[in-house]
N, C-alpha and C. Protein backbone atom coordinates (compact mmCIF):
# COMPACT_ATOMS: atom_id res chain seq x y z
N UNK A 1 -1.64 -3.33 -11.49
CA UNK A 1 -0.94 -4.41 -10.84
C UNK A 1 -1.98 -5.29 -10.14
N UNK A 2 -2.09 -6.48 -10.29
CA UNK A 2 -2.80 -7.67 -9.76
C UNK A 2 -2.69 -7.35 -8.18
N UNK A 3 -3.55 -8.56 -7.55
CA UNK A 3 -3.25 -8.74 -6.21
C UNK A 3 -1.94 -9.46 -5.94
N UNK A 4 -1.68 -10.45 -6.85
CA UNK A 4 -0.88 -11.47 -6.32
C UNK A 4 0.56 -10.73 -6.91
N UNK A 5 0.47 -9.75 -7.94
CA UNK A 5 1.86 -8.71 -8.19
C UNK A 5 2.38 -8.17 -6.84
N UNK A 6 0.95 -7.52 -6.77
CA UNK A 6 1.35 -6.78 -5.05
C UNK A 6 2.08 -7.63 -3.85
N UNK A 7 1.17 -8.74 -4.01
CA UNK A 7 1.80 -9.89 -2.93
C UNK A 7 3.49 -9.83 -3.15
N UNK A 8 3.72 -10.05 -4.20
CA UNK A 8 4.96 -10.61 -5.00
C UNK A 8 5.67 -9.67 -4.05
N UNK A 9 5.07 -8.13 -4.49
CA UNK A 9 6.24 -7.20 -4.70
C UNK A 9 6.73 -6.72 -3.12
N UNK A 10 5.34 -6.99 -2.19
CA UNK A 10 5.50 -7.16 -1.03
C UNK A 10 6.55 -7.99 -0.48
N UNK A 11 6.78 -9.09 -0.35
CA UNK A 11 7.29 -10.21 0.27
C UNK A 11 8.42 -9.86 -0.58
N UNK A 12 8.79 -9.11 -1.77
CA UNK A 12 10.29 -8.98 -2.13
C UNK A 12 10.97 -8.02 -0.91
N UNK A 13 10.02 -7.21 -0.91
CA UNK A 13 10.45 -5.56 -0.16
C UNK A 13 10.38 -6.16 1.76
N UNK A 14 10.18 -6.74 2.10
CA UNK A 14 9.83 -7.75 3.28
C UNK A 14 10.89 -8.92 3.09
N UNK A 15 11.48 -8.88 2.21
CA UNK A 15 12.69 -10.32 2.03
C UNK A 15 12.25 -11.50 2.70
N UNK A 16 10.84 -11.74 2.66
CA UNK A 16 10.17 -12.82 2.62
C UNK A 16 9.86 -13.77 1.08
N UNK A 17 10.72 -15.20 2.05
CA UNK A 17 10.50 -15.86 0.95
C UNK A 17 9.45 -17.46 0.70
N UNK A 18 9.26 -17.40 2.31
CA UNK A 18 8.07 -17.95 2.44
C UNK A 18 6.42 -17.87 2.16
N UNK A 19 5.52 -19.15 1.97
CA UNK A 19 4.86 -18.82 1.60
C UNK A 19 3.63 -18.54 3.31
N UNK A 20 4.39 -18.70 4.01
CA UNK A 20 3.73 -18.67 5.87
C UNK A 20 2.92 -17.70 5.87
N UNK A 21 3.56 -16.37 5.42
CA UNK A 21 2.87 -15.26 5.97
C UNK A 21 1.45 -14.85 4.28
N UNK A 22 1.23 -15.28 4.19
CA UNK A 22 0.44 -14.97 2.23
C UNK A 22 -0.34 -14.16 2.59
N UNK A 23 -1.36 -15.00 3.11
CA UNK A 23 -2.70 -14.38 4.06
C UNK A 23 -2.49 -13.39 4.99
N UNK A 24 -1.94 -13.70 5.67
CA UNK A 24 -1.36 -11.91 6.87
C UNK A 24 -1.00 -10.66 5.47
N UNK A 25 -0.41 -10.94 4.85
CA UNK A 25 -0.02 -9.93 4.01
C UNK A 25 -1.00 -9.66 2.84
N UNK A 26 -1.50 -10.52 2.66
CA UNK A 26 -3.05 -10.46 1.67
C UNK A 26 -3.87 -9.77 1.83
N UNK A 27 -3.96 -9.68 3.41
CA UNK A 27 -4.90 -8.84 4.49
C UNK A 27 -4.37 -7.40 4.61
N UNK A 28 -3.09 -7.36 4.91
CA UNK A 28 -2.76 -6.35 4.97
C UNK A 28 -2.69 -5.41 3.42
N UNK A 29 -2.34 -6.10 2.33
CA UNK A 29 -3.02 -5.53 0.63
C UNK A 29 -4.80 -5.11 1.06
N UNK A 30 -4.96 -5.71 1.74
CA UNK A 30 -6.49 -5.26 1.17
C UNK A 30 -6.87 -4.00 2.46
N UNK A 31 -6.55 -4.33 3.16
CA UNK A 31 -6.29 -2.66 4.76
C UNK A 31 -5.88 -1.74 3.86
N UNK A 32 -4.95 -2.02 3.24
CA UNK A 32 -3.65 -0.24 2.32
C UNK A 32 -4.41 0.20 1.69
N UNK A 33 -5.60 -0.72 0.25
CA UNK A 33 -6.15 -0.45 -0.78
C UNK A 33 -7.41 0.57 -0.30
N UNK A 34 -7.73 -0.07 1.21
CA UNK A 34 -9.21 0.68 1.58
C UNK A 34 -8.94 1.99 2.12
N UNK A 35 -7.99 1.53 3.20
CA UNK A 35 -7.31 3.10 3.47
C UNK A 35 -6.69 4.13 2.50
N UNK A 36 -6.32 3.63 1.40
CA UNK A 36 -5.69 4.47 0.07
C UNK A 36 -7.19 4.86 -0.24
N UNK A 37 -7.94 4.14 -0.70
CA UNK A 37 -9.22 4.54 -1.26
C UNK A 37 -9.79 5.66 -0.55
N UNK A 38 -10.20 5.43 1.11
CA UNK A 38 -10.73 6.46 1.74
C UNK A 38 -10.41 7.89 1.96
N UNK A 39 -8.85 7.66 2.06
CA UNK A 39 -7.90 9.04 2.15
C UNK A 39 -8.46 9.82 1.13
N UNK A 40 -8.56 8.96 -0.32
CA UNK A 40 -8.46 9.69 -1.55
C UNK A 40 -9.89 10.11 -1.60
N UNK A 41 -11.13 9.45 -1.19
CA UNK A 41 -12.30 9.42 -1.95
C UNK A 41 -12.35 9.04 -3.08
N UNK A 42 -11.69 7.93 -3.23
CA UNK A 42 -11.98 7.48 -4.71
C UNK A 42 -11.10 6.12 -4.47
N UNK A 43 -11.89 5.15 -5.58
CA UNK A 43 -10.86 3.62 -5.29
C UNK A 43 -9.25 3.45 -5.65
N UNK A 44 -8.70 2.36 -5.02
CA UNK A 44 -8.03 2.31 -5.60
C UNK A 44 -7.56 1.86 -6.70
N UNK A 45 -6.68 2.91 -7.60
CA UNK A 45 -6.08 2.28 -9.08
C UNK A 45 -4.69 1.67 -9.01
N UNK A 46 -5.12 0.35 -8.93
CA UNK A 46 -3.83 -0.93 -9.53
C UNK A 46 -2.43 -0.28 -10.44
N UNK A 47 -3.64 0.65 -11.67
CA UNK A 47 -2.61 0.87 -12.31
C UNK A 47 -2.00 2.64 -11.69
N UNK A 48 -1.73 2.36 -10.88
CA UNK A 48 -1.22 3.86 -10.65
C UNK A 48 0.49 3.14 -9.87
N UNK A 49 1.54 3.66 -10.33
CA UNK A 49 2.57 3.19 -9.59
C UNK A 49 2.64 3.72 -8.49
N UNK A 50 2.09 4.89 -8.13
CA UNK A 50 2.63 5.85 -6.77
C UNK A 50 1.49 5.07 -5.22
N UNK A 51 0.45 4.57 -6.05
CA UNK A 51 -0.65 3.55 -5.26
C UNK A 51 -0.13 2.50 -4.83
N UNK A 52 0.45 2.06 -6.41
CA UNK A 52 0.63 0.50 -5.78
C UNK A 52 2.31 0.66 -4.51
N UNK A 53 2.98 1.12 -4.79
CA UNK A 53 4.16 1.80 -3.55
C UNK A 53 3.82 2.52 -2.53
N UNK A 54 2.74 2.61 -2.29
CA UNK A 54 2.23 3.14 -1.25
C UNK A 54 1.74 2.13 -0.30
N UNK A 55 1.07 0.89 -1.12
CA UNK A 55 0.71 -0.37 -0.17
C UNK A 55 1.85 -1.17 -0.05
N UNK A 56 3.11 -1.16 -0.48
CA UNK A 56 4.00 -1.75 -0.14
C UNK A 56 4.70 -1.03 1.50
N UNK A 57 4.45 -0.25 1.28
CA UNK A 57 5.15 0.54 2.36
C UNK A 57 3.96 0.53 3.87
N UNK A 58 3.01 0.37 3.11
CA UNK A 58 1.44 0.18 4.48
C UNK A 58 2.21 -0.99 5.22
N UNK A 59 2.30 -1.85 4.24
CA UNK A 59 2.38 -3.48 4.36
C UNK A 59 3.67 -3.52 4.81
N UNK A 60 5.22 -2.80 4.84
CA UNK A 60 6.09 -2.85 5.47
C UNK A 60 5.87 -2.34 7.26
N UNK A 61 5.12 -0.80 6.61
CA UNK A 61 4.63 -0.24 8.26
C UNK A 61 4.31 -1.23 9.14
N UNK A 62 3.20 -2.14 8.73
CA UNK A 62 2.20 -2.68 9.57
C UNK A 62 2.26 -3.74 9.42
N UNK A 63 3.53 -4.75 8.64
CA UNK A 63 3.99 -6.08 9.16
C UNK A 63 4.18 -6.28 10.87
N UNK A 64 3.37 -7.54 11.97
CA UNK A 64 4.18 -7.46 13.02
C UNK A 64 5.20 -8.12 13.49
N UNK A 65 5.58 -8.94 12.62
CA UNK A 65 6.94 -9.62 12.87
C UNK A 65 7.94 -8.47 12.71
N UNK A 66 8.28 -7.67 12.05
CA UNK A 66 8.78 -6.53 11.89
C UNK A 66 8.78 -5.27 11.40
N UNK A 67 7.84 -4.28 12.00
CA UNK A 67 7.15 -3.25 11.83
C UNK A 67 8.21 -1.81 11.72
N UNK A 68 8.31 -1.76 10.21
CA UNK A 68 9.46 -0.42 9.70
C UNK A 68 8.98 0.64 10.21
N UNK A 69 8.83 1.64 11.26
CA UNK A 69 8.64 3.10 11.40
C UNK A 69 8.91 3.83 9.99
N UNK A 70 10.49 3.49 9.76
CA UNK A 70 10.57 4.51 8.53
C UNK A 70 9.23 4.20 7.54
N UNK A 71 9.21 2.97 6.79
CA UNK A 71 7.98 2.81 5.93
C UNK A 71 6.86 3.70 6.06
N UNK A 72 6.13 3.49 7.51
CA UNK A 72 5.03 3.60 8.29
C UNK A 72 4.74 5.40 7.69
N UNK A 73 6.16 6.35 8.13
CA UNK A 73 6.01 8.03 8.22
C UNK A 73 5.71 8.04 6.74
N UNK A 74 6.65 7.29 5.68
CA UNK A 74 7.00 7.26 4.43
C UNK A 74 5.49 7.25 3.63
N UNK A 75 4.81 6.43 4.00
CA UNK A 75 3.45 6.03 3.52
C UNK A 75 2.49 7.52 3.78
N UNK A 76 2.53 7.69 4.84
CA UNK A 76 1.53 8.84 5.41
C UNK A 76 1.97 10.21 4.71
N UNK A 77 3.08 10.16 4.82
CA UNK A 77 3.34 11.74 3.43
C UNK A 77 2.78 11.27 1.75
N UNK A 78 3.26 9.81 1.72
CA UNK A 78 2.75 9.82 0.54
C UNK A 78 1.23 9.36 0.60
N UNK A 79 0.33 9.20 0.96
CA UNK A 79 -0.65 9.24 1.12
C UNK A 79 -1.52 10.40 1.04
N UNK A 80 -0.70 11.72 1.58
CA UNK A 80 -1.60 12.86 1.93
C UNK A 80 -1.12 13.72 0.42
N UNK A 81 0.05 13.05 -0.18
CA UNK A 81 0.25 13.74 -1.59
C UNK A 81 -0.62 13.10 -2.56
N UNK A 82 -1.07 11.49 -2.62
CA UNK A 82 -1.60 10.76 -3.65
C UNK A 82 -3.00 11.47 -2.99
N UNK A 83 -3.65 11.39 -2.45
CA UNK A 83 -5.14 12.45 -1.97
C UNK A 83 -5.47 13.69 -2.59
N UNK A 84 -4.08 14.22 -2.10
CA UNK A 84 -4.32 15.78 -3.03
C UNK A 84 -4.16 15.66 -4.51
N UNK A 85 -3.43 14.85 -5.29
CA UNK A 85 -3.81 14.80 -6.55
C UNK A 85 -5.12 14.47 -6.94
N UNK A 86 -5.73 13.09 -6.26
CA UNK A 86 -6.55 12.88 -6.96
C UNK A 86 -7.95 13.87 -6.57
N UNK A 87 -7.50 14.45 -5.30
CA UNK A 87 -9.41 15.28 -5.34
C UNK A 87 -8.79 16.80 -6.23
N UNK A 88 -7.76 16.90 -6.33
CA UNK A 88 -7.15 18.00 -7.60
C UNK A 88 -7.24 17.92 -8.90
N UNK A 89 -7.53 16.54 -9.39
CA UNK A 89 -8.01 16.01 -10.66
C UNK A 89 -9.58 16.40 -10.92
N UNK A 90 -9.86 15.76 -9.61
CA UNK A 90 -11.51 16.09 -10.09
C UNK A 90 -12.18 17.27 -9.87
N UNK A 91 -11.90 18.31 -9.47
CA UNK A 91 -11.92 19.46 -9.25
C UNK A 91 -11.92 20.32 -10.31
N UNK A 92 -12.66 20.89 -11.16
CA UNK A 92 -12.76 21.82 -12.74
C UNK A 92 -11.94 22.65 -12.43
């Protein structure tokens, strides 16, 4: 998934239909991707669906016009599950 997919899919899940916030949320795509990356030790993959729903939900958490708690917990379980797969992959 592109950046600007993510954007998309963001601002659907955010029922934003302006283009005001792009950049705040652009920013916040690129915070999820590094923090996804670091959790995992490894970058992030675009093409992974459970990745790219994981920065939607960063990006719901950590919108501040309206900051979802639920999202926020939602992300952090799935975060600590997308981690353990991938250092479980690389592991012989």
């Amino acid at each position: 998934m592109t950046d600007q997919e993510l954007l998309a899919l963001c601002k659907v899940s955010l029922r934003l239909t302006t283009i005001a916030y792009d950049d705040l949320i652009s920013s916040l795509i690129t915070a999820a991707k590094l923090d996804i990356g670091e959790a995992c030790d490894a970058e992030f993959d675009p093409d992974n669906e459970n990745e790219c729903h994981a920065v939607v939900l960063y990006v719901k958490g950590q919108f501040p016009y309206q900051p979802d708690e639920k999202s926020w917990d939602l992300y952090q379980k799935r975060l600590s599950v997308i981690g353990t797969r991938k250092i479980g992959r690389e592991t012989p």
